[in-house]
Protein backbone atom coordinates (compact mmCIF):
# COMPACT_ATOMS: atom_id res chain seq x y z
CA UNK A 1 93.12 -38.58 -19.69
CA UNK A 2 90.49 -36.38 -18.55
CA UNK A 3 87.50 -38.63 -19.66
CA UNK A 4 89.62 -41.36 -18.21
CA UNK A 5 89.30 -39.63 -14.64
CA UNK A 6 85.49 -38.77 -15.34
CA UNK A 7 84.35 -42.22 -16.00
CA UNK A 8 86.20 -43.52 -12.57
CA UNK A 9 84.96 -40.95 -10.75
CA UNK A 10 81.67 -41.76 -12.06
CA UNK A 11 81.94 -45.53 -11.24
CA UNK A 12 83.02 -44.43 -7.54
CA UNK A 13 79.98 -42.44 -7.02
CA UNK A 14 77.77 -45.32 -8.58
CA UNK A 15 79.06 -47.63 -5.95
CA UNK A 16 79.14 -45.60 -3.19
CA UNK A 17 75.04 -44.43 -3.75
CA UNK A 18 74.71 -48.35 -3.77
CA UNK A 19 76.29 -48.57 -0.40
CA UNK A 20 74.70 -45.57 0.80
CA UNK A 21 71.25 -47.62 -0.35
CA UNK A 22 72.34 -50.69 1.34
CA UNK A 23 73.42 -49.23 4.48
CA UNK A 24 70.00 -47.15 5.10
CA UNK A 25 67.83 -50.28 4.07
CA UNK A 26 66.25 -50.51 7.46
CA UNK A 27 64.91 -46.88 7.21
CA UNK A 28 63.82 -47.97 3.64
CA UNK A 29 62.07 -51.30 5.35
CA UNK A 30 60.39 -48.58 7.82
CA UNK A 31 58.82 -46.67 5.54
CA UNK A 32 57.55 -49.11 3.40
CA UNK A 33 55.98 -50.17 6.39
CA UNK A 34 54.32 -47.33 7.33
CA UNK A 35 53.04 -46.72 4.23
CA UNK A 36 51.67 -50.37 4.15
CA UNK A 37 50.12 -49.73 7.43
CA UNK A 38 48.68 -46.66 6.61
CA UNK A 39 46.54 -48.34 3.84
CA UNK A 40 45.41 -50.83 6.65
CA UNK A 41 44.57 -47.95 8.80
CA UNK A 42 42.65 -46.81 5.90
CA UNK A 43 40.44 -50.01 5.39
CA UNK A 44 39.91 -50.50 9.00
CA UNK A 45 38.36 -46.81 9.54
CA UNK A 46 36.31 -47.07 5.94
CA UNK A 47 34.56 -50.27 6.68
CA UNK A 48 35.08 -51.05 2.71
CA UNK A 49 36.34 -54.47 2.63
CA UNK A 50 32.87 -55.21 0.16
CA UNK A 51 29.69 -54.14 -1.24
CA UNK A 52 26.76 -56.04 0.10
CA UNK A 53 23.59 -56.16 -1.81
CA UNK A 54 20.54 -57.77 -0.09
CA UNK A 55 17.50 -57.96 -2.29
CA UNK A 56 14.01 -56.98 -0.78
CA UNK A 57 11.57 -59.68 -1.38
CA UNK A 58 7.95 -58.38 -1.05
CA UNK A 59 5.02 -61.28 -0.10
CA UNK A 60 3.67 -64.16 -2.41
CA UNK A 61 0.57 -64.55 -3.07
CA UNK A 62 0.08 -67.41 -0.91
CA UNK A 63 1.19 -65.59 2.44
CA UNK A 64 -0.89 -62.24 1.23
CA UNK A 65 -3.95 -65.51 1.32
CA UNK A 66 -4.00 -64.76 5.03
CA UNK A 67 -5.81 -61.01 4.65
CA UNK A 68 -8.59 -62.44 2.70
CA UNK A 69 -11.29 -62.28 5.14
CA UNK A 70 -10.00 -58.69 6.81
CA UNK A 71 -9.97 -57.34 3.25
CA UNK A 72 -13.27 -58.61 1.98
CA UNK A 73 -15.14 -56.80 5.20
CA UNK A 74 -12.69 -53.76 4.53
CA UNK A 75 -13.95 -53.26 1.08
CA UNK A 76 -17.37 -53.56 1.90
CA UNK A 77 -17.15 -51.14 5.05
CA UNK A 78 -14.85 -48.92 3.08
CA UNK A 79 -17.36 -48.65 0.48
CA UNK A 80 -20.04 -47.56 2.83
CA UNK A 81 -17.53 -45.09 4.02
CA UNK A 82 -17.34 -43.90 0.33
CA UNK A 83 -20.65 -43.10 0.00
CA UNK A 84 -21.62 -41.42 3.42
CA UNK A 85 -18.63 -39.71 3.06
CA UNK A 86 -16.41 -40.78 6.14
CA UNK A 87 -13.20 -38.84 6.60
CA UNK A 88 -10.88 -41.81 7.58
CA UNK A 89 -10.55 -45.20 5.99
CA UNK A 90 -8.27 -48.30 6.16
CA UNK A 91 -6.85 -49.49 3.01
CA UNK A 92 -7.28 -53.16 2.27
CA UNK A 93 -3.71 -55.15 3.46
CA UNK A 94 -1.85 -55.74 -0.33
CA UNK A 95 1.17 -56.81 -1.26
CA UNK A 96 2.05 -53.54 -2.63
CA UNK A 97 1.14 -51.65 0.45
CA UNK A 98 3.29 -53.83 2.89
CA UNK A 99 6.37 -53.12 0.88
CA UNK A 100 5.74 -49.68 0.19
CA UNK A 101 5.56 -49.37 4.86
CA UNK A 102 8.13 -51.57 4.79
CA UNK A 103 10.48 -49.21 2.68
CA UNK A 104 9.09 -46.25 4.23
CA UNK A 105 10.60 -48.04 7.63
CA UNK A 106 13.57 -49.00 6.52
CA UNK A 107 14.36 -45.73 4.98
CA UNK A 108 13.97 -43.94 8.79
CA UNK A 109 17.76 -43.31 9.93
CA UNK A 110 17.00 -43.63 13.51
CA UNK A 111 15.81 -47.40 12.77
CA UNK A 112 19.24 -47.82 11.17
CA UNK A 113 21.05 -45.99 13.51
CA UNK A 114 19.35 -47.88 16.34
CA UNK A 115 20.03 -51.28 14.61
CA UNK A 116 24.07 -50.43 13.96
CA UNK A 117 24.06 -49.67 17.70
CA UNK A 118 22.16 -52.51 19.16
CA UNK A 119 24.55 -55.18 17.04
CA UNK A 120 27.73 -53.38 17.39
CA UNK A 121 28.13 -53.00 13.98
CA UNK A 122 30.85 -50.34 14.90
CA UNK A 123 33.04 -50.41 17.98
CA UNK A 124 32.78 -48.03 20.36
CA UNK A 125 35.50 -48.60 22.25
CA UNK A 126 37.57 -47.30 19.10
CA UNK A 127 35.88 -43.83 19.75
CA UNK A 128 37.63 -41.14 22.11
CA UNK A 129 33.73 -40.32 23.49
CA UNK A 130 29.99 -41.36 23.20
CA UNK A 131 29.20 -37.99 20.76
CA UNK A 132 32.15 -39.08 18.07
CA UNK A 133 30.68 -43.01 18.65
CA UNK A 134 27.33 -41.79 17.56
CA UNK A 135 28.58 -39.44 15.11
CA UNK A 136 30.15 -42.17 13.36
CA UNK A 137 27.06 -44.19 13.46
CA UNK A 138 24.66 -41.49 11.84
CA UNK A 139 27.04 -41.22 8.89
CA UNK A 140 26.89 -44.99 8.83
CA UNK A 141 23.38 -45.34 8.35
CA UNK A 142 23.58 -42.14 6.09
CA UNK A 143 25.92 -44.78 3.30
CA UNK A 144 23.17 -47.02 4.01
CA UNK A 145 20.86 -46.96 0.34
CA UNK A 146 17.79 -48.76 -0.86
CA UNK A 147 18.80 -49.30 -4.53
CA UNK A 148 15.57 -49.37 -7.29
CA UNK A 149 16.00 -51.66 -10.39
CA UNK A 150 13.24 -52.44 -12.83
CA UNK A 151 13.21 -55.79 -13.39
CA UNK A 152 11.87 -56.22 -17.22
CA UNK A 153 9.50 -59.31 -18.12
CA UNK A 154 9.33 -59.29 -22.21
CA UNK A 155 6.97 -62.46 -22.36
CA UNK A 156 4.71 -60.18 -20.59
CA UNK A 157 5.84 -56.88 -21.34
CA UNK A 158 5.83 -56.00 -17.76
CA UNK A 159 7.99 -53.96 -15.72
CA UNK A 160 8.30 -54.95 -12.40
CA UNK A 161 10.33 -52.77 -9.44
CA UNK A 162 12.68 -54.58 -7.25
CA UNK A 163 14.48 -53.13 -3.94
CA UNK A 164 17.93 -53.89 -2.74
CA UNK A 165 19.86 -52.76 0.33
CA UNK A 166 23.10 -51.53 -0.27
CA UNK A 167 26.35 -50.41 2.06
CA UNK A 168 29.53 -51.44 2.63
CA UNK A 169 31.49 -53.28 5.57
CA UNK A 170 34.18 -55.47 6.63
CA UNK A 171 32.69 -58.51 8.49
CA UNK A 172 30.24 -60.47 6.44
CA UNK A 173 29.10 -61.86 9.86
CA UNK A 174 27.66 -59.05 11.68
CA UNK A 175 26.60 -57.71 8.30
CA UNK A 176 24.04 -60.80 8.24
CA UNK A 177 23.25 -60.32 11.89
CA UNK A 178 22.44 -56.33 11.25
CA UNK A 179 20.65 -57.30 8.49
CA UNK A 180 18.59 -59.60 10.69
CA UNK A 181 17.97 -57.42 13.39
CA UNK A 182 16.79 -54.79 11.08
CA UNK A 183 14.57 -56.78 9.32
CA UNK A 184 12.55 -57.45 12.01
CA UNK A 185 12.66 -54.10 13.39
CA UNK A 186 11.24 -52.87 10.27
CA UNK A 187 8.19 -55.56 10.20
CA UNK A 188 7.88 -54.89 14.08
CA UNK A 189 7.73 -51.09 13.42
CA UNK A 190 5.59 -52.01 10.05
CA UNK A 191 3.10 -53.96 12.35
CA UNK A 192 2.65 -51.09 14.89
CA UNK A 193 1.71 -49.07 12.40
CA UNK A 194 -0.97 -50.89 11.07
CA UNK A 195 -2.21 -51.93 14.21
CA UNK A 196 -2.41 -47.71 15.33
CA UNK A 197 -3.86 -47.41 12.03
CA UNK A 198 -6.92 -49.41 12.65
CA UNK A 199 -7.09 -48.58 16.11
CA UNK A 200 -7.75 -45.02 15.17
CA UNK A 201 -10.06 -46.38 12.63
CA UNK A 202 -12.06 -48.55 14.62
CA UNK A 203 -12.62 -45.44 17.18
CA UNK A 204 -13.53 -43.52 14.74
CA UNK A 205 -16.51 -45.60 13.23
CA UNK A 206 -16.93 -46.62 16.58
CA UNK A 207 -17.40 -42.79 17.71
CA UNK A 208 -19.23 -41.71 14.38
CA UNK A 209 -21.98 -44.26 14.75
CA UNK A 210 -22.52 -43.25 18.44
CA UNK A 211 -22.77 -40.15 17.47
CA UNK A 212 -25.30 -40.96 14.86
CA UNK A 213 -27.19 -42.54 17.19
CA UNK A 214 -27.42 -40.14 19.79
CA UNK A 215 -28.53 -37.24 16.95
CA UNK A 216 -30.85 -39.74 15.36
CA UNK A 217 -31.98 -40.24 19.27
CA UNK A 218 -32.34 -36.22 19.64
CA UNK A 219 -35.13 -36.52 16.25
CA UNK A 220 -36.73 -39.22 17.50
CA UNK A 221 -37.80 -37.50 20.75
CA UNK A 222 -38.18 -33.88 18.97
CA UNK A 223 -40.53 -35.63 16.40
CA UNK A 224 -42.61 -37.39 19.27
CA UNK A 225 -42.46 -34.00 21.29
CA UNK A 226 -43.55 -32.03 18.69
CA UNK A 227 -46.92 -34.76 17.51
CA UNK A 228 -47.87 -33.89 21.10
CA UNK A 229 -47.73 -30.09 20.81
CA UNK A 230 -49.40 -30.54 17.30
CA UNK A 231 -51.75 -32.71 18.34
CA UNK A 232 -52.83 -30.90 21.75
CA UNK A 233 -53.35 -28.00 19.36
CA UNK A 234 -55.38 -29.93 16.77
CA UNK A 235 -57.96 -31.23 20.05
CA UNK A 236 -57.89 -27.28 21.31
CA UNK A 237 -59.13 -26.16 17.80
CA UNK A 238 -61.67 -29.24 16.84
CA UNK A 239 -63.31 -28.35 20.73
CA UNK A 240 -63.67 -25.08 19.42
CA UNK A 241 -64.63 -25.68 16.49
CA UNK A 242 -67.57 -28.90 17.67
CA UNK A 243 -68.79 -25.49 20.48
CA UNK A 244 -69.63 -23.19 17.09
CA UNK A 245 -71.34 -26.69 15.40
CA UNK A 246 -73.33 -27.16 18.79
CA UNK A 247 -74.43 -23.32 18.91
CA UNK A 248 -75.42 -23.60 15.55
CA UNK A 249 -77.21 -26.34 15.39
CA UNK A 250 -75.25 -28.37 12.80
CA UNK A 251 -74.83 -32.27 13.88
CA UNK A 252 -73.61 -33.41 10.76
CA UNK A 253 -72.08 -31.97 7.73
CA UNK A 254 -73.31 -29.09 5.92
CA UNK A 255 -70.05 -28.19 3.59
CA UNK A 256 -71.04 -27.59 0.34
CA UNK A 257 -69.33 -28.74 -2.41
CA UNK A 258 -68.34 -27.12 -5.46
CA UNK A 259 -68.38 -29.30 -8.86
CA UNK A 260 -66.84 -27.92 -11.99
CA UNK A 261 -67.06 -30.39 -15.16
CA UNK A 262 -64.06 -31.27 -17.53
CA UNK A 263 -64.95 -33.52 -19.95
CA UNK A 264 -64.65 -36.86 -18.00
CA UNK A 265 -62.80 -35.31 -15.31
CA UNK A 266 -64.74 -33.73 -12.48
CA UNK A 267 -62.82 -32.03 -9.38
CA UNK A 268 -64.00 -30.49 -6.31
CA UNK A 269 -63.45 -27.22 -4.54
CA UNK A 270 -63.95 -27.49 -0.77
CA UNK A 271 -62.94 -24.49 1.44
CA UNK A 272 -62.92 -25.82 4.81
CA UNK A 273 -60.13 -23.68 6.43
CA UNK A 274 -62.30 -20.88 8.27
CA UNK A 275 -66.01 -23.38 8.88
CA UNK A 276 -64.02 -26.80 9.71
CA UNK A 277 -67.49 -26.41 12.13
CA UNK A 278 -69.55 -26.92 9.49
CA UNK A 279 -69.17 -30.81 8.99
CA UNK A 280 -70.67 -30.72 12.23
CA UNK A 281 -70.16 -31.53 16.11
CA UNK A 282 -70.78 -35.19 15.19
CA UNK A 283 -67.63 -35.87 13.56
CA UNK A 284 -65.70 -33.56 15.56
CA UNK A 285 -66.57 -35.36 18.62
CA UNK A 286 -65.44 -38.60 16.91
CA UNK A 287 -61.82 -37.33 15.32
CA UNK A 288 -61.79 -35.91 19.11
CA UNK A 289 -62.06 -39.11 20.48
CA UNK A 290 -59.96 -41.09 17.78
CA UNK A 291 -57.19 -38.84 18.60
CA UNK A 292 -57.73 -39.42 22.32
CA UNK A 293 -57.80 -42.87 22.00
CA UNK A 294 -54.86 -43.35 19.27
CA UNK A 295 -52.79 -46.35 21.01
CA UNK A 296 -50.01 -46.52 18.07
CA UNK A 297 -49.26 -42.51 17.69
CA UNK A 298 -46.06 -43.62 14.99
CA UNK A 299 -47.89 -44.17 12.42
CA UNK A 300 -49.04 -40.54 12.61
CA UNK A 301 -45.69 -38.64 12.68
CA UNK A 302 -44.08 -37.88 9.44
CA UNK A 303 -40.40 -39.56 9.18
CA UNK A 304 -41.05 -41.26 12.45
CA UNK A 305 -40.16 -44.41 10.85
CA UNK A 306 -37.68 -44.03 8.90
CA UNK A 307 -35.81 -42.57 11.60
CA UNK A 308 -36.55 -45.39 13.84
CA UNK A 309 -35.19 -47.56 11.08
CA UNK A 310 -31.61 -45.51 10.52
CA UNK A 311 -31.06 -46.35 14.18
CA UNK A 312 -32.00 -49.59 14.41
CA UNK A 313 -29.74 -50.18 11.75
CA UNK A 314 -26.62 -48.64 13.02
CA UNK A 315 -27.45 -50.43 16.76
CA UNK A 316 -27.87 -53.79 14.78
CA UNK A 317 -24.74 -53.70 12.46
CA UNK A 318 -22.78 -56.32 12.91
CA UNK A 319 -20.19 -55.55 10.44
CA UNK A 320 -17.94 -53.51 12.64
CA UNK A 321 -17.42 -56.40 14.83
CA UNK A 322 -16.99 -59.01 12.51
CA UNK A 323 -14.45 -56.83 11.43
CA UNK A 324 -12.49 -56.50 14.10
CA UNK A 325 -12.50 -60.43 15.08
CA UNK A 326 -10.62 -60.90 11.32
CA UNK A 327 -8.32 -58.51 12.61
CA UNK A 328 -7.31 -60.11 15.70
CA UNK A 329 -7.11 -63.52 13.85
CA UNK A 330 -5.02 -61.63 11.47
CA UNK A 331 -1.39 -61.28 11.67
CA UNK A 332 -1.56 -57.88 12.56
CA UNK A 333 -2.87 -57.80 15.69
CA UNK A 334 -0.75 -57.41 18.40
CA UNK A 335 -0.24 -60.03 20.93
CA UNK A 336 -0.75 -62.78 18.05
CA UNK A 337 1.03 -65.30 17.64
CA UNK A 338 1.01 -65.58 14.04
CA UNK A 339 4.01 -63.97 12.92
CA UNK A 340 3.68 -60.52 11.01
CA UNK A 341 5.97 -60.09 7.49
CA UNK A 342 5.38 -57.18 6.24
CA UNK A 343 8.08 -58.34 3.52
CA UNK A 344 11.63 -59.72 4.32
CA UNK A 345 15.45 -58.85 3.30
CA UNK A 346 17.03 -62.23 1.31
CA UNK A 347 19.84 -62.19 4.07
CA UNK A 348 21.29 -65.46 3.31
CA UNK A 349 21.65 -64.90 -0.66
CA UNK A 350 23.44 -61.26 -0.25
CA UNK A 351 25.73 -60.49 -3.09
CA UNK A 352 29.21 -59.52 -1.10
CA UNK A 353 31.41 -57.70 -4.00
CA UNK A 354 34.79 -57.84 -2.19
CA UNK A 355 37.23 -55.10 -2.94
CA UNK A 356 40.14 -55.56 -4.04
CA UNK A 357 43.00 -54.03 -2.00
CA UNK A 358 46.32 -56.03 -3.65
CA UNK A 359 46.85 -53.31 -6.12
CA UNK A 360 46.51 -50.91 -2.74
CA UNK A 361 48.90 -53.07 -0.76
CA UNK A 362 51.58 -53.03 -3.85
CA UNK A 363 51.42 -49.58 -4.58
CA UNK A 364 52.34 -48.59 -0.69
CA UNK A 365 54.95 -51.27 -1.01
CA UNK A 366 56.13 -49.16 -4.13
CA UNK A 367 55.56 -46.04 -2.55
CA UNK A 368 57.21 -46.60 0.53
CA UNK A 369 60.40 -47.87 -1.46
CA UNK A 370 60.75 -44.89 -3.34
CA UNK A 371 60.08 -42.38 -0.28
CA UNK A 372 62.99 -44.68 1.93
CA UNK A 373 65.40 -44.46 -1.33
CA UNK A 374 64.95 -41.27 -1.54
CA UNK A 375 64.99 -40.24 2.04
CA UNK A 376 68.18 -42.65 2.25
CA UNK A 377 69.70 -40.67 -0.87
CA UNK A 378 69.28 -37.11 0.68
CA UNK A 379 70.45 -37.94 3.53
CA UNK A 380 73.44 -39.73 2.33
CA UNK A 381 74.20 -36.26 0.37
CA UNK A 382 73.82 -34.53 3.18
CA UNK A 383 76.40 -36.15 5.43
CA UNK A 384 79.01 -36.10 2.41
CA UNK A 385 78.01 -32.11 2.26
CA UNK A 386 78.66 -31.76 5.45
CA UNK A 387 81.65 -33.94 6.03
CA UNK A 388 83.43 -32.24 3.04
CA UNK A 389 82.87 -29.06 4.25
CA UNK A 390 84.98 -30.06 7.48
CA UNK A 391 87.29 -31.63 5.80
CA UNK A 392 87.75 -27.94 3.56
């Protein structure tokens, strides 16, 4: 009789948790709700909807075609700089040097930041002030990567390294048109630095030869000052010494010469230093007036010529300005026309890895059911607690 009583009582409680269920299944429909909305809330804020991976594609060999002429007058000049040991140079433009300024750029944060801002990649109006708005956008550009993968080439057995750009977002479309603006914000910034780059290189050769000229200048005159001090005291001592030949007597020369025998080799000892009057006031008076009379006085200074010849060369180089005209025909230059890749992001062939939230969706759906069953079932009890209580 007892179980009898146990199992009825049981059955009675069964139903009624049903229709305690049943009765609170709008406040189980709420919360399943919020939870669902919560995991919206969630993707919104994360900006995870998908992975996008946009492969950086360096220059072909074709469009690298258009540096030939800049780099064949920047080897040669660089190799002059080489050898007279200039401080600055200006690498030849390679394929491998645009990409590596081009990564170098696109790794700066403030170009990123500056790019997320410019598109809207983020909404501002979403942000309470301007200092969370651009709080949000640093750590942006912060999940912003450039990925490295070695691409491997076994007919060749060559390793090759390719770039990607990596983040994630929720709006393929403004993804593309971020992408785009930063792409050419990176060859623009890519460009300016190449073009201060030679700039400061040009002024420097530019500088270094006038100042080359100017000291070769200085030993030029020096050397010409100094043949007239030497020579006005060679004509001071040859006077003196044609006065003692004209005291003495001696018109023509008198120096004896000293004759030793060697086998077939003879040599002679002259000592002229202290009696140069001894080859007589003759031919004193005549190296007098050669010396007067000298109409070409270069060819009598030591080095004369070759200095001469150092600046001649630096005033007549050419090379500096051919130089500079394959620059501004170049792509680099700014104000051209041409347009400047430094290398480019494949926009248009991104792999987008979507995420998928369904699982998300139907575990807050599950979640939310249990939490309103449960919240349903306490306070169901609750109420009976209480009522039974009066009731006692």
């Amino acid at each position: 009789m007892a179980q009898n009583f146990l199992t009825e009582n049981d059955e009675i409680n069964l139903i009624e948790l049903i229709k305690n269920i049943w009765d609170g299944k709008w406040k189980i429909a709420i919360a399943i709700i919020i939870s669902f909305l919560g995991i919206i809330s969630y993707q919104s804020i994360t900006y995870k909807n998908f992975i996008a991976k946009s492969k950086i594609v360096p220059l072909t060999t074709f469009q690298i075609n258009e540096y030939s002429s800049i780099n064949y007058l920047l080897k040669i000049k660089n190799e002059v700089a080489q050898n007279t040991q200039i401080g600055i140079v200006f690498e030849e433009i390679t394929k491998t040097r645009l990409l590596n300024l081009y990564l170098e750029s696109l790794n700066d944060k403030l170009i990123l930041e500056d790019a997320i801002h410019n598109v809207g990649l983020l909404d501002a109006n979403k942000f309470i002030n301007d200092e969370l708005y651009k709080e949000a956008i640093a750590k942006f550009a912060a999940s912003i990567k450039i990925v490295k993968e070695i691409e491997k080439k076994d007919e060749i057995n060559f390793e090759n390294n390719i770039y990607y750009l990596t983040s994630s977002y929720d709006d393929i479309n403004n993804w593309k048109q971020f992408l785009t603006y930063l792409d050419n914000s990176v060859n623009q910034r890519v460009k300016n630095i190449l073009e201060l780059q030679f700039l400061d290189f040009i002024k420097y050769i530019t500088q270094k030869n006038k100042y080359e000229i100017e000291d070769l200048s200085v030993k030029i005159d020096n050397a010409l000052s100094d043949y007239e001090s030497l020579t006005l005291n060679r004509l001071n001592y040859l006077a003196e010494q044609s006065e003692i030949a004209k005291k003495l007597g001696i018109a023509s020369n008198t120096i004896e010469v000293q004759k030793f025998g060697a086998q077939s080799t003879i040599f002679s000892n002259i000592t002229t230093d202290n009696s140069f009057y001894l080859r007589g006031y003759e031919a004193i008076d005549k190296e007098i007036e050669l010396i007067k009379n000298r109409k070409y006085k270069d060819a009598f200074i030591d080095g004369l010529l070759e200095l001469k010849q150092k600046k001649r060369d630096i005033e007549q180089d050419e090379s500096l300005n051919r130089l500079e005209l394959a620059y501004n025909n170049s792509p680099i230059a700014i104000g051209n026309n041409i347009d400047f890749i430094a290398a480019r992001m494949s926009i248009e062939a991104t792999e987008v890895e979507y995420k998928d939230y369904n699982k998300m969706y139907a575990i807050a759906v599950i979640i939310g059911l249990i939490v309103g069953v449960f919240y349903v079932l306490i306070s169901g009890a609750i109420k009976s607690q209480t009522a039974y209580r009066k009731r006692n």
